[in-house]
Protein backbone atom coordinates (compact mmCIF):
# COMPACT_ATOMS: atom_id res chain seq x y z
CA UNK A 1 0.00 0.00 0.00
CA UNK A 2 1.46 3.22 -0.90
CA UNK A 3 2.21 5.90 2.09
CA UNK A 4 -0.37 8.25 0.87
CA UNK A 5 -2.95 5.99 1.46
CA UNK A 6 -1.78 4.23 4.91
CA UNK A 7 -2.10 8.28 6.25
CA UNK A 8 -5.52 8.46 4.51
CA UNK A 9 -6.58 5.30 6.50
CA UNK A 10 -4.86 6.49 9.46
CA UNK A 11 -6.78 9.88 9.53
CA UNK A 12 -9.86 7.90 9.38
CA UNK A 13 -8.92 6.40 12.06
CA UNK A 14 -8.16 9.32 14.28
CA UNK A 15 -11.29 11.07 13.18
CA UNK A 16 -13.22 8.30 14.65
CA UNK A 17 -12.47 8.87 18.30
CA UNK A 18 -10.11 8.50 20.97
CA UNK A 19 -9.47 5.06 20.93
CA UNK A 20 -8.23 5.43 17.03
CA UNK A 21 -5.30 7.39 18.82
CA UNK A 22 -4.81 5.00 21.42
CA UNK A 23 -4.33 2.27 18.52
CA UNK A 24 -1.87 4.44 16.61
CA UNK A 25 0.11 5.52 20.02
CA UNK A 26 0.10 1.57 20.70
CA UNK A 27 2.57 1.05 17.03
CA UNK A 28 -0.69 1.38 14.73
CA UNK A 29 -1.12 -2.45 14.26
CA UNK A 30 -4.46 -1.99 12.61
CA UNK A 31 -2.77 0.09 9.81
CA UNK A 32 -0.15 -2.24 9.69
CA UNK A 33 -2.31 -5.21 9.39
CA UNK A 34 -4.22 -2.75 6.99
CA UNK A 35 -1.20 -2.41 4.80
CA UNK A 36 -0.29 -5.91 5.11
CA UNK A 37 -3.78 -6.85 3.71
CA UNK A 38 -3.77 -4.86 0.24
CA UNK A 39 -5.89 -6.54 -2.42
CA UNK A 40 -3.87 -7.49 -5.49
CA UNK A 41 -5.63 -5.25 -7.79
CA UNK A 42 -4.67 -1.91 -8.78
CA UNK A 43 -7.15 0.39 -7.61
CA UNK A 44 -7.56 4.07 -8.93
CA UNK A 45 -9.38 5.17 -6.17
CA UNK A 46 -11.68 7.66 -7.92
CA UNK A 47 -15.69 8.11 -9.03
CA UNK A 48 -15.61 5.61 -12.28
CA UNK A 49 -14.33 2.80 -10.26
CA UNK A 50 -16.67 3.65 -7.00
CA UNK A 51 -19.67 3.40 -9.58
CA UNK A 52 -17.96 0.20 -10.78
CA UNK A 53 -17.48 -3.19 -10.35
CA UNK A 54 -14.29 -3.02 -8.75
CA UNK A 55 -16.15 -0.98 -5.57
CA UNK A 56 -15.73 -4.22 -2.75
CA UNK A 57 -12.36 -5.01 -4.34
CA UNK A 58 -11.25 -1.76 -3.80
CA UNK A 59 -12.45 -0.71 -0.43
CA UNK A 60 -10.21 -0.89 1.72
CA UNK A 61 -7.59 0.15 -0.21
CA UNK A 62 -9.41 3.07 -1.28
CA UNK A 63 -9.61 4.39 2.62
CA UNK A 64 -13.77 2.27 1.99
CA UNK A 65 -14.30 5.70 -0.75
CA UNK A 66 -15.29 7.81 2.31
CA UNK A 67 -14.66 11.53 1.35
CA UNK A 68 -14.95 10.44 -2.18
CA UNK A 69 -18.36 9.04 -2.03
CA UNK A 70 -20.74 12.11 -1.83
CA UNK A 71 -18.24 14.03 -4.47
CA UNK A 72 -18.95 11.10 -6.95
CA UNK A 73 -22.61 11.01 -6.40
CA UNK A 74 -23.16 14.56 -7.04
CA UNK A 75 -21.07 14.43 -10.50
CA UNK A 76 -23.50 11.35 -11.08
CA UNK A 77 -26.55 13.21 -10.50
CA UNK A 78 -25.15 16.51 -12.19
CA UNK A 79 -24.88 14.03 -14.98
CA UNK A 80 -27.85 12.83 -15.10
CA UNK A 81 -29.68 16.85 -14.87
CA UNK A 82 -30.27 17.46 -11.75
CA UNK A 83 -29.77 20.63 -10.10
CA UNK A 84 -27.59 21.21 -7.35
CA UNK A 85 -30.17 22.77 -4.94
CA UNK A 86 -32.01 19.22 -5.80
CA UNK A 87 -29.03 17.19 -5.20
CA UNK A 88 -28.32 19.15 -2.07
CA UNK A 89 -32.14 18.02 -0.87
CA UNK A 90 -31.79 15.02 -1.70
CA UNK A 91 -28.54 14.42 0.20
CA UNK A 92 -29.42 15.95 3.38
CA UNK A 93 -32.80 13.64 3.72
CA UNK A 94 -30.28 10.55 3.65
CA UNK A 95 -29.77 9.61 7.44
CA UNK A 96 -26.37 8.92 8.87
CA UNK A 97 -28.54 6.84 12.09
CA UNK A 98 -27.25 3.24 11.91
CA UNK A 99 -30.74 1.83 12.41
CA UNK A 100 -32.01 3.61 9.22
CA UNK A 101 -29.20 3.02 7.53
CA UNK A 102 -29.19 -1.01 7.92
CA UNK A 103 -32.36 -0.98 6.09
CA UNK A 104 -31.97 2.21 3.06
CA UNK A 105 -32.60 1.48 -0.03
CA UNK A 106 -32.37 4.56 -2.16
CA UNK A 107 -29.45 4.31 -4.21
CA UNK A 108 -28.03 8.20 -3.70
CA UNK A 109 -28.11 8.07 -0.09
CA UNK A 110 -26.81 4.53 0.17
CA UNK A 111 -23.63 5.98 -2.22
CA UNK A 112 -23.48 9.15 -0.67
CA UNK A 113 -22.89 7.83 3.15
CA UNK A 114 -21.26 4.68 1.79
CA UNK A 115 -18.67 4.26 4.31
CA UNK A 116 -21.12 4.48 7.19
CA UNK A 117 -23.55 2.14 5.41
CA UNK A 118 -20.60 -0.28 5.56
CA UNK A 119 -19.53 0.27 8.86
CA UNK A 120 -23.23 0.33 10.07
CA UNK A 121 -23.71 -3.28 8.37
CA UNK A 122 -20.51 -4.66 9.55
CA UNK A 123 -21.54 -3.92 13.30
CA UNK A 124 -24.65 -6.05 12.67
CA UNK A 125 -28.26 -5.75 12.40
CA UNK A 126 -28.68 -4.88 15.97
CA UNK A 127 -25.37 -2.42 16.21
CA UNK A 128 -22.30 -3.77 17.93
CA UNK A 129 -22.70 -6.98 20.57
CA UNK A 130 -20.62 -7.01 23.38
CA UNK A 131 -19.20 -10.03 21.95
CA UNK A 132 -17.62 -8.26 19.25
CA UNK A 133 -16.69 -5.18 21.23
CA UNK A 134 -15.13 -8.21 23.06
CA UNK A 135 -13.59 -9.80 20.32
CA UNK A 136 -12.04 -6.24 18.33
CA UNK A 137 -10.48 -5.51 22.01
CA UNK A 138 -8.74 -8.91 22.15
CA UNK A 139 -7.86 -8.45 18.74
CA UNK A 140 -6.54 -5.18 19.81
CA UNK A 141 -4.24 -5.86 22.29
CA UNK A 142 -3.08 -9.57 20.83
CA UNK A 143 0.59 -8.48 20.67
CA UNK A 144 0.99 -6.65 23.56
CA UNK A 145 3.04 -7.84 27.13
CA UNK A 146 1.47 -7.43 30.45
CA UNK A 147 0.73 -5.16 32.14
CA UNK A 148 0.18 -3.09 28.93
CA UNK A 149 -2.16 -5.56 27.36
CA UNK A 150 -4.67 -5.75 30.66
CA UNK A 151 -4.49 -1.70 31.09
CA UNK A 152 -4.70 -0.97 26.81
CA UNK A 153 -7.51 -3.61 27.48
CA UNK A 154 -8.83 -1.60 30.15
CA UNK A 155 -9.33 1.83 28.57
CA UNK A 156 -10.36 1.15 25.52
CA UNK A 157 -13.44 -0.80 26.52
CA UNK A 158 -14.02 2.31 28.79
CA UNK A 159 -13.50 4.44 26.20
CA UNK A 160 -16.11 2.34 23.74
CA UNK A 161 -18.44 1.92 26.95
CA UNK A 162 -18.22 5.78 26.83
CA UNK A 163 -19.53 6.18 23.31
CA UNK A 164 -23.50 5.92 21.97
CA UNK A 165 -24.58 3.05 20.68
CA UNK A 166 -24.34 5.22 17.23
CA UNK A 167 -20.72 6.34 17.71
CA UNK A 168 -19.53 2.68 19.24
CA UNK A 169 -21.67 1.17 16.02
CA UNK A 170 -20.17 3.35 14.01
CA UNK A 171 -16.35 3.12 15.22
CA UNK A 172 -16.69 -1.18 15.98
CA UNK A 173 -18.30 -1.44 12.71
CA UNK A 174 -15.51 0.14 10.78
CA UNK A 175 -12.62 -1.64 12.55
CA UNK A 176 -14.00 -5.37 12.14
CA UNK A 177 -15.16 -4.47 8.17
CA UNK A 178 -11.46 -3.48 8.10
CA UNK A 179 -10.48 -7.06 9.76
CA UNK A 180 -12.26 -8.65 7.15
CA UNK A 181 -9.46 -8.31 4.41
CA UNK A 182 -7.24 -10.17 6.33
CA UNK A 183 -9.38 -13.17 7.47
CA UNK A 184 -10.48 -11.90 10.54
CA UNK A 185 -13.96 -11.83 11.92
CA UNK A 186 -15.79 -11.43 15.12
CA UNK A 187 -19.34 -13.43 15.91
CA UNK A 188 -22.52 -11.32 16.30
């Protein structure tokens, strides 16, 4: 994975909370399990191949199209003759709530928040279980010595505990859809 985009990932990462900077103060293993996991194709990272079939193949290396998304949808809709201010309307009624988006089905909102629809998915239909809060923590802290491992442990389930079920949804979600590309999952 190139450097550019291991910062992109890791800036998503810090955006999403506290805990993101705990991982990256603990040696960033996520982004270097991340890295490690890089899909053999050759992804361009821009709006013709997030419209195309190469989206899921792509996604993680692509930083899962995040800031990208909405740009691309409103070139798609500009395309297609619609008006910014309708566009704009249209965009703002899409709902970035996990339990709405589990279950959206129009096709500009579900582009336009596409990395929360994943990470809303990934966390399950429910949100995130404490089983896999359980599981990401242990996954978390696999390579660390005690005491470090109990007290990492320790504060970043209070740090998750801290968060809404939206935010913890949100931030769990994102992490295990990340795990995926390297064969790891967590059980509902």
């Amino acid at each position: 994975m190139r450097a550019d985009r291991v910062r992109s990932l890791g800036g998503r990462l810090v955006v999403a909370g506290g805990l993101a900077l705990l991982m990256l103060a603990s040696g960033g293993g996520l982004i270097r399990a991340a890295a490690a996991a890089e899909p053999a194709a050759e992804c361009a990272c821009d709006c013709p191949e997030f419209f195309s079939s190469k989206r899921e193949a792509c996604r993680s290396q692509c930083a899962n199209y995040g800031p990208l998304s909405s740009s691309c949808v409103i070139q798609r809709e500009r395309s297609r003759g619609r008006s910014d201010a309708e566009i704009e309307a249209a965009i703002k009624d899409c709902s970035t709530d996990c339990a709405v988006l589990r279950s959206e089905t129009r096709a500009i909102c579900l582009d336009a928040t596409y990395a929360l629809v994943v990470a809303c998915k990934a966390s399950g239909p429910q949100g995130a279980t404490d089983r896999q809060v359980a599981c990401y923590l242990d996954y978390l802290v696999r390579e660390l010595e005690e005491p470090m491992k109990s007290q990492f442990r320790q504060q970043s389930a209070d740090q998750l505990a801290a968060m809404d079920q939206q935010g913890r949804d949100l931030f769990v979600g994102s992490m295990l859809d990340s795990l995926k590309a390297e064969g790891f999952s967590c059980r509902p």
